[in-house]
C-alpha atoms as a PDB file:
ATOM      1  CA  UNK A   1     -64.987 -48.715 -22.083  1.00  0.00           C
ATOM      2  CA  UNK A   2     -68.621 -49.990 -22.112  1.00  0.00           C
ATOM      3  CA  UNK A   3     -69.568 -50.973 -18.121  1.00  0.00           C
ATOM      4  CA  UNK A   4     -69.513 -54.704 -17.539  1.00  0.00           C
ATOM      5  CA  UNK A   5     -73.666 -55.787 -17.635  1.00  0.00           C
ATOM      6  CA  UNK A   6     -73.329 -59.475 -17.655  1.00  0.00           C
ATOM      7  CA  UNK A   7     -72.725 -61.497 -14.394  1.00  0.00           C
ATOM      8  CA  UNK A   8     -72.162 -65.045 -14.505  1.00  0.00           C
ATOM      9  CA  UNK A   9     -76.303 -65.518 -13.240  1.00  0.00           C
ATOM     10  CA  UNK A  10     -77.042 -63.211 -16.253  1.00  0.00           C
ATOM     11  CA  UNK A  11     -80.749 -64.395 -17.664  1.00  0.00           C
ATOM     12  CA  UNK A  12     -79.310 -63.468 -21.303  1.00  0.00           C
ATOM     13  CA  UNK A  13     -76.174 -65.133 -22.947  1.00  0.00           C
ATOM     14  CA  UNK A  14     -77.035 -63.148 -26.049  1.00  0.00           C
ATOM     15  CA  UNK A  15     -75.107 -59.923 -24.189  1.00  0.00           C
ATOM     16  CA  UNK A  16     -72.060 -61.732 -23.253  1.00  0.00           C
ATOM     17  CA  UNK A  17     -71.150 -61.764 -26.976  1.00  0.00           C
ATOM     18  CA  UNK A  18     -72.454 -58.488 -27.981  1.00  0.00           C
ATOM     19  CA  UNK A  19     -70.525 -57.448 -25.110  1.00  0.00           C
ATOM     20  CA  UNK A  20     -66.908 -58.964 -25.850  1.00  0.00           C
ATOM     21  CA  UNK A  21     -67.156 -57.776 -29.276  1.00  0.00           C
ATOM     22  CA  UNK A  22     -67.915 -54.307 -28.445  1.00  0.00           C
ATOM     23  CA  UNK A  23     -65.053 -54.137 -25.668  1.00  0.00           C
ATOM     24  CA  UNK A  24     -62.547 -56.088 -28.249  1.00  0.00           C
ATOM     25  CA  UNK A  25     -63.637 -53.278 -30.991  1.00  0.00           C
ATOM     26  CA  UNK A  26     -63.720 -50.040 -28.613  1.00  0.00           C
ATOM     27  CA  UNK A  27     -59.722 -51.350 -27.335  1.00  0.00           C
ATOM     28  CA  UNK A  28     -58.988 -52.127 -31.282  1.00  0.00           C
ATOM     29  CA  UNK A  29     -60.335 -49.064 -32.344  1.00  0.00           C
ATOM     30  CA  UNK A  30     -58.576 -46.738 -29.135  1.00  0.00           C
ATOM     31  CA  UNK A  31     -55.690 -48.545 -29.684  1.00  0.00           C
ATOM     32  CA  UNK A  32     -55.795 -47.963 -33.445  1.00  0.00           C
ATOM     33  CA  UNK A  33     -56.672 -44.238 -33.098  1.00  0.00           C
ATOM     34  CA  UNK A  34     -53.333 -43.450 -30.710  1.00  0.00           C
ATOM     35  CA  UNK A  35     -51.657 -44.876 -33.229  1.00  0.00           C
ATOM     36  CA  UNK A  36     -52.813 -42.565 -36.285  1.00  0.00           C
ATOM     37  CA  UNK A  37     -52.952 -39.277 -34.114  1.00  0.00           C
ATOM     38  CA  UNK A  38     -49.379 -38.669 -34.671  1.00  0.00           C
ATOM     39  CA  UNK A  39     -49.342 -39.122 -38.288  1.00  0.00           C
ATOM     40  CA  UNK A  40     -53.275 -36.714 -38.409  1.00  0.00           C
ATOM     41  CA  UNK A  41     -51.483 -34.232 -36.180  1.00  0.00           C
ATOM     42  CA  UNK A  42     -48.555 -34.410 -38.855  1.00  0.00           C
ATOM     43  CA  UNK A  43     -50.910 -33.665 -41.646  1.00  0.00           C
ATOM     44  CA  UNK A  44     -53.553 -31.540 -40.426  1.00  0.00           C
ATOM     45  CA  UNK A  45     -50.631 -29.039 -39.277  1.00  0.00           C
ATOM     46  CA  UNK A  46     -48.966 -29.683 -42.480  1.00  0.00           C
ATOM     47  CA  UNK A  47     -52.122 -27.961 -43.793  1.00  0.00           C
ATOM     48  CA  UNK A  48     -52.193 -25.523 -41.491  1.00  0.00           C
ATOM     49  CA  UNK A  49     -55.957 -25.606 -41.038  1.00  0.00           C
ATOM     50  CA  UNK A  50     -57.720 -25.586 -37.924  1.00  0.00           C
ATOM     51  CA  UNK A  51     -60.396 -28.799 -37.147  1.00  0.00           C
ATOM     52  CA  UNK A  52     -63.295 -26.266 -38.135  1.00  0.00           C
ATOM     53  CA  UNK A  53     -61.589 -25.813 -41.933  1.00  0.00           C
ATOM     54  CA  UNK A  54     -60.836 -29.444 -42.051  1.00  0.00           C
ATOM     55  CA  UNK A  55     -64.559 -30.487 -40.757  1.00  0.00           C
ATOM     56  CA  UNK A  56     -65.894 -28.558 -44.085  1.00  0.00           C
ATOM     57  CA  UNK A  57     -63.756 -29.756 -46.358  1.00  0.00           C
ATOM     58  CA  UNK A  58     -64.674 -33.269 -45.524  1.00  0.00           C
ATOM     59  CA  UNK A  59     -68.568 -32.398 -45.572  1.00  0.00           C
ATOM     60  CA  UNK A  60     -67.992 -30.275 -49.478  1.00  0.00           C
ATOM     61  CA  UNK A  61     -65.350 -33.745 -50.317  1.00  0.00           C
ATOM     62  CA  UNK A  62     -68.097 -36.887 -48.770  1.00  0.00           C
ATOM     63  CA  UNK A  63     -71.427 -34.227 -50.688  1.00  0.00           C
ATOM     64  CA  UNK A  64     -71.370 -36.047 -53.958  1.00  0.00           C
ATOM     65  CA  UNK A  65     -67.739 -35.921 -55.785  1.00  0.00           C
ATOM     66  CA  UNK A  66     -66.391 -32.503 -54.478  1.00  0.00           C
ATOM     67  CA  UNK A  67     -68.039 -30.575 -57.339  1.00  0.00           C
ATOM     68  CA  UNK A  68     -71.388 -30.477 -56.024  1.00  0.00           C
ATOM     69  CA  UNK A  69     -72.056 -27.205 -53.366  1.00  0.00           C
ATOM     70  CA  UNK A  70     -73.487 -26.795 -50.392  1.00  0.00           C
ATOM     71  CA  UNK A  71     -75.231 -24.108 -49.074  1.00  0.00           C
ATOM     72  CA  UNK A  72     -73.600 -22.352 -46.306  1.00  0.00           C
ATOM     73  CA  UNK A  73     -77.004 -22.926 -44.185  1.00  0.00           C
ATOM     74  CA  UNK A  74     -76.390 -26.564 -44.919  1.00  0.00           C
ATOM     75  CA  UNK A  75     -72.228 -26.939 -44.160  1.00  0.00           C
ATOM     76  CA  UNK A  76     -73.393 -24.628 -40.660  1.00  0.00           C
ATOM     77  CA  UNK A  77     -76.004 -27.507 -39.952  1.00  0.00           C
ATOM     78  CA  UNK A  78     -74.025 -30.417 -41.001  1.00  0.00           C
ATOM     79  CA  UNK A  79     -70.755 -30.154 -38.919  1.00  0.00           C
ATOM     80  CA  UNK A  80     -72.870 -28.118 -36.198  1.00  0.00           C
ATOM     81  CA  UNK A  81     -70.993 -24.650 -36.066  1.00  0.00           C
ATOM     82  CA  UNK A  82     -73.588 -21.260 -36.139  1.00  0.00           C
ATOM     83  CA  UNK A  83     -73.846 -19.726 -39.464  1.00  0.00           C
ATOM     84  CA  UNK A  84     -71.663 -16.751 -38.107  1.00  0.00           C
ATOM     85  CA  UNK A  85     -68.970 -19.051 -37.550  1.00  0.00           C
ATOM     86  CA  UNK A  86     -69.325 -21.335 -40.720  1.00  0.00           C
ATOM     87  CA  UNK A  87     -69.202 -17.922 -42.398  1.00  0.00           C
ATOM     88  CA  UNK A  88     -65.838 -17.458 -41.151  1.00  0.00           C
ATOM     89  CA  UNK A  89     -64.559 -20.894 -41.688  1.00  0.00           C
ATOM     90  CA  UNK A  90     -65.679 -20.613 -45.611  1.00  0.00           C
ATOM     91  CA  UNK A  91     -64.096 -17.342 -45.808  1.00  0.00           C
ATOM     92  CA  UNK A  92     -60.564 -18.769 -44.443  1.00  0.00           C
ATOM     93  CA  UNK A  93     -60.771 -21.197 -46.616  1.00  0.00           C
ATOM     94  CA  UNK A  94     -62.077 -19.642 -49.727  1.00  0.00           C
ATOM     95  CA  UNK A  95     -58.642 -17.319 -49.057  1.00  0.00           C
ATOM     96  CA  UNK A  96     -56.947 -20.359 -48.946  1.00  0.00           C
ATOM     97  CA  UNK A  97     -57.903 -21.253 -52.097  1.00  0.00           C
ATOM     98  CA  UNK A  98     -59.780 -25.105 -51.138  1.00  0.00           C
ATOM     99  CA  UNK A  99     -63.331 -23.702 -51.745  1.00  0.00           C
ATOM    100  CA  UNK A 100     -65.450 -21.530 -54.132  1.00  0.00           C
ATOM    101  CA  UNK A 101     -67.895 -19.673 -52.849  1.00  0.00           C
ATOM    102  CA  UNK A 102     -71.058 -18.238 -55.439  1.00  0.00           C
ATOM    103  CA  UNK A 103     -74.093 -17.005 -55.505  1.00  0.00           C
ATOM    104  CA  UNK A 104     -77.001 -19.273 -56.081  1.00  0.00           C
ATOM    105  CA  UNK A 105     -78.543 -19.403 -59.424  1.00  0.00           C
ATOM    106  CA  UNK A 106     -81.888 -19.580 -58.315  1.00  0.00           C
ATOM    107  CA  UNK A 107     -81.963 -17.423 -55.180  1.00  0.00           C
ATOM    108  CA  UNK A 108     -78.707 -14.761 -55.398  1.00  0.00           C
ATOM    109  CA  UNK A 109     -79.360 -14.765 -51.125  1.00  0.00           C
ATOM    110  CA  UNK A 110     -77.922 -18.199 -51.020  1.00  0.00           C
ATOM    111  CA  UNK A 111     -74.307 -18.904 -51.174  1.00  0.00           C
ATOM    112  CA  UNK A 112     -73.013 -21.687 -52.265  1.00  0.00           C
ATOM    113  CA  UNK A 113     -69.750 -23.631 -51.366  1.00  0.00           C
ATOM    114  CA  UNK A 114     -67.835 -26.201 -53.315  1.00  0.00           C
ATOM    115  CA  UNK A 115     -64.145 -27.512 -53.275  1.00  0.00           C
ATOM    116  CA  UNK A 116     -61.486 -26.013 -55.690  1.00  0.00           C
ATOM    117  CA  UNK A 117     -59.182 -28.687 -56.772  1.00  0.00           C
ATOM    118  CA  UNK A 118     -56.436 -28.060 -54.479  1.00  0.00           C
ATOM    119  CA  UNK A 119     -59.153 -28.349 -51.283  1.00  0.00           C
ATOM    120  CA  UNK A 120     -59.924 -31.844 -52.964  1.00  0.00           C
ATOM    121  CA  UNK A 121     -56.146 -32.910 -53.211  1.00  0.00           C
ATOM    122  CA  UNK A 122     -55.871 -31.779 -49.320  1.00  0.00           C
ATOM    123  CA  UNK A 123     -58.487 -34.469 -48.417  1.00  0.00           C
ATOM    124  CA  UNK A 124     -57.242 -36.825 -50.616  1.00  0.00           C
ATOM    125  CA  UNK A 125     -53.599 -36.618 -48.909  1.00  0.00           C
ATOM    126  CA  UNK A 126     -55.149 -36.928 -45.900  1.00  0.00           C
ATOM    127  CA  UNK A 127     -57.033 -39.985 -46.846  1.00  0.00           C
ATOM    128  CA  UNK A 128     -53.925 -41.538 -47.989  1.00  0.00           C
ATOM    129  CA  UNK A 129     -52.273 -41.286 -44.899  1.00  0.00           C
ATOM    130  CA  UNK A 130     -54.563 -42.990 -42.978  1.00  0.00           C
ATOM    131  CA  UNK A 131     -54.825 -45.629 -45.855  1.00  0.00           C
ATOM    132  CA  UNK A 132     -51.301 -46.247 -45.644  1.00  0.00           C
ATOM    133  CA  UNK A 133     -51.226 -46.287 -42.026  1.00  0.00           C
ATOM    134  CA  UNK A 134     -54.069 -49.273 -41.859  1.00  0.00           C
ATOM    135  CA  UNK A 135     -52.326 -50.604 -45.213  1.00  0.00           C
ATOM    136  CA  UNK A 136     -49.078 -50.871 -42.585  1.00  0.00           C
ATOM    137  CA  UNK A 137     -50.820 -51.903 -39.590  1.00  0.00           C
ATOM    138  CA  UNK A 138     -52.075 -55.364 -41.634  1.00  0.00           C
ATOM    139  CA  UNK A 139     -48.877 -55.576 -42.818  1.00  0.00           C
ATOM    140  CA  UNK A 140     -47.365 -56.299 -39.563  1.00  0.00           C
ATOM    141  CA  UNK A 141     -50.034 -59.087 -38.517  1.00  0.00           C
ATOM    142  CA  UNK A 142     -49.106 -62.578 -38.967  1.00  0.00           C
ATOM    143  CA  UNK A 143     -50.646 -63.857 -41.981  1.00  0.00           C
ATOM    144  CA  UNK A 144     -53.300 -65.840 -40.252  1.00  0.00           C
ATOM    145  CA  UNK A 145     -54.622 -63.185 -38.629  1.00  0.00           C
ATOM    146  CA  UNK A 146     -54.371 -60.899 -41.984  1.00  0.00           C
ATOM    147  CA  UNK A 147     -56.748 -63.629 -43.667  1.00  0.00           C
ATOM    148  CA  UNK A 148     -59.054 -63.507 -40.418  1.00  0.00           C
ATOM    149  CA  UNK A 149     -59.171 -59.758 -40.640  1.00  0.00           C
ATOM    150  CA  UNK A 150     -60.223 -59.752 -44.177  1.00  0.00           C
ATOM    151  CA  UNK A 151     -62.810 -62.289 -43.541  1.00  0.00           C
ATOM    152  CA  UNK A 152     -64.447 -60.990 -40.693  1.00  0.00           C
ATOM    153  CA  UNK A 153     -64.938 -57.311 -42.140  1.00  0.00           C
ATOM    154  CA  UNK A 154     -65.697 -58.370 -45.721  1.00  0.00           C
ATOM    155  CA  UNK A 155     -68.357 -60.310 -44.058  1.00  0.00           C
ATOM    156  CA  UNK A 156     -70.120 -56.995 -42.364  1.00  0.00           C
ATOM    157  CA  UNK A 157     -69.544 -54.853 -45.410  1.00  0.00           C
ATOM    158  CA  UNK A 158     -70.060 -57.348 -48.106  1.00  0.00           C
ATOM    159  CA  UNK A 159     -73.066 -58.687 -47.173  1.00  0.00           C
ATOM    160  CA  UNK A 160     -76.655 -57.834 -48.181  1.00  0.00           C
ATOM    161  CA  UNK A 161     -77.352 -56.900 -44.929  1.00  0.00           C
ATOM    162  CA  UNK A 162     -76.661 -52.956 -44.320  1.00  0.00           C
ATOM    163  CA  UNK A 163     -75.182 -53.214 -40.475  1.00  0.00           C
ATOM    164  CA  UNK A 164     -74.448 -49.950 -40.656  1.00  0.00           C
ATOM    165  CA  UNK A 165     -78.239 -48.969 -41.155  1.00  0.00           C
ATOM    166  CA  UNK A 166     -79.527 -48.131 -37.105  1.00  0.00           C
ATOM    167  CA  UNK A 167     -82.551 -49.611 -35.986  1.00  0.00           C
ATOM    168  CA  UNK A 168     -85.077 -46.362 -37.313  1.00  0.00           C
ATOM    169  CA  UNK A 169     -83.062 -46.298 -40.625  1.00  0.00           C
ATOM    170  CA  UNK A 170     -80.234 -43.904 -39.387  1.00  0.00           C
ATOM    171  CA  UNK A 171     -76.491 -44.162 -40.611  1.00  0.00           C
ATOM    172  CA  UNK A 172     -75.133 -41.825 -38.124  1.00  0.00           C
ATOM    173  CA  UNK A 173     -76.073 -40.295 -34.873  1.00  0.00           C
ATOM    174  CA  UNK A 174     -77.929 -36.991 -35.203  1.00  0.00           C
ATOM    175  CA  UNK A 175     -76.064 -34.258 -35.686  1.00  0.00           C
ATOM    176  CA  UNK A 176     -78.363 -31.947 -34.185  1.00  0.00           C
ATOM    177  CA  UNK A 177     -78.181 -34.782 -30.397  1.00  0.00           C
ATOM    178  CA  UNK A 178     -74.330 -33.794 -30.104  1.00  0.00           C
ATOM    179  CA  UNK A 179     -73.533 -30.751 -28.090  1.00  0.00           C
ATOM    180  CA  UNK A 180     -71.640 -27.750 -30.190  1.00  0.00           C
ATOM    181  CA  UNK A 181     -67.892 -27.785 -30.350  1.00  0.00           C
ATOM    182  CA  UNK A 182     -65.917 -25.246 -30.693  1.00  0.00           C
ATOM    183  CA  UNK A 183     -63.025 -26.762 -32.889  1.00  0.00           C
ATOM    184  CA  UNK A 184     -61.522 -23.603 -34.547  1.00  0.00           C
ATOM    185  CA  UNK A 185     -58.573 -23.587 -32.546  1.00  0.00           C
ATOM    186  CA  UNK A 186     -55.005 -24.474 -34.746  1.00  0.00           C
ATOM    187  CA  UNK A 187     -53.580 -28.103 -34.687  1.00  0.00           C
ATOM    188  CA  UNK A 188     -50.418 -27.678 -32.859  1.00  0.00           C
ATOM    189  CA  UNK A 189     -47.633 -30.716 -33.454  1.00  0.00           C
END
């Protein structure tokens, strides 16, 4: 939870909004998130991948449509693991049979990465579960709030006005600011 910084004396009533919004989304959001673990846990184990696997097949699936590659130097940088141990993760899952791994064309030291069908049906099943689960969470709301819902977020992401821009142009913390995880361990259920 974000500290309390307003005070009733506060100099700036612009924060008290900012504020209650943020609280009301972090609680929404923590609230939501216990609510899909289950179901994630479900699938990821399902998959039998560990978070590593599942971290690069979401980079190769959201880098153009899934047919596009990577370089291994870029997955390593991109989900924050060492090459040694991206290395590893690509080999799993080129066993697996959810990536292709090839040479470069240009430059046969390169290797690059791509999904195979079956890795892009894995992320698609996993998208649909959390689809359905928000699909089911509306659901249950009384109508009136299912209308305010709608409202409220098509105004943020319909709007000409990129809020999800940062202020120096940035659509996501730095990769390279957040310490390294070690997330090859297997999802247990």
């Amino acid at each position: 939870m974000l500290p309390n910084t307003t005070s009733d004396d506060d100099p700036s009533p612009h924060t008290r909004p900012v504020d209650a919004a943020a609280e009301a989304l972090i609680e929404f959001l923590d609230r939501l998130s216990c609510v899909a673990k289950a179901q994630t846990m479900d699938s990821l184990a399902a998959a039998d991948l560990t978070f590593s696997q599942m971290r690069v097949l979401f980079t190769l699936g959201a880098h153009g449509d899934g047919a596009e590659s990577m370089s291994l130097n870029e997955i390593a940088d991109h989900i924050n693991l060492s090459l040694a141990a991206a290395g590893r993760t690509v080999d799993k899952l080129v066993g697996a049979g959810l990536v292709d791994r090839r040479e470069d064309a240009a430059d046969r030291r390169v290797k690059r990465v791509s999904l195979t069908a079956e890795g892009n049906d894995v992320i698609t099943s996993h998208v649909d579960i959390h689809r359905e689960l928000l699909r089911t969470f509306v659901a249950g709301l009384p109508e009136p709030l299912q209308v305010d819902l709608g409202a409220a977020l098509s105004a943020i992401v319909d709007n000409e006005v990129d809020y999800f821009v940062g202020p120096h142009g940035d659509r996501a913390p730095d990769s390279a600011a957040r310490p390294p995880q070690d997330n090859s361990q297997k999802v247990i259920s």
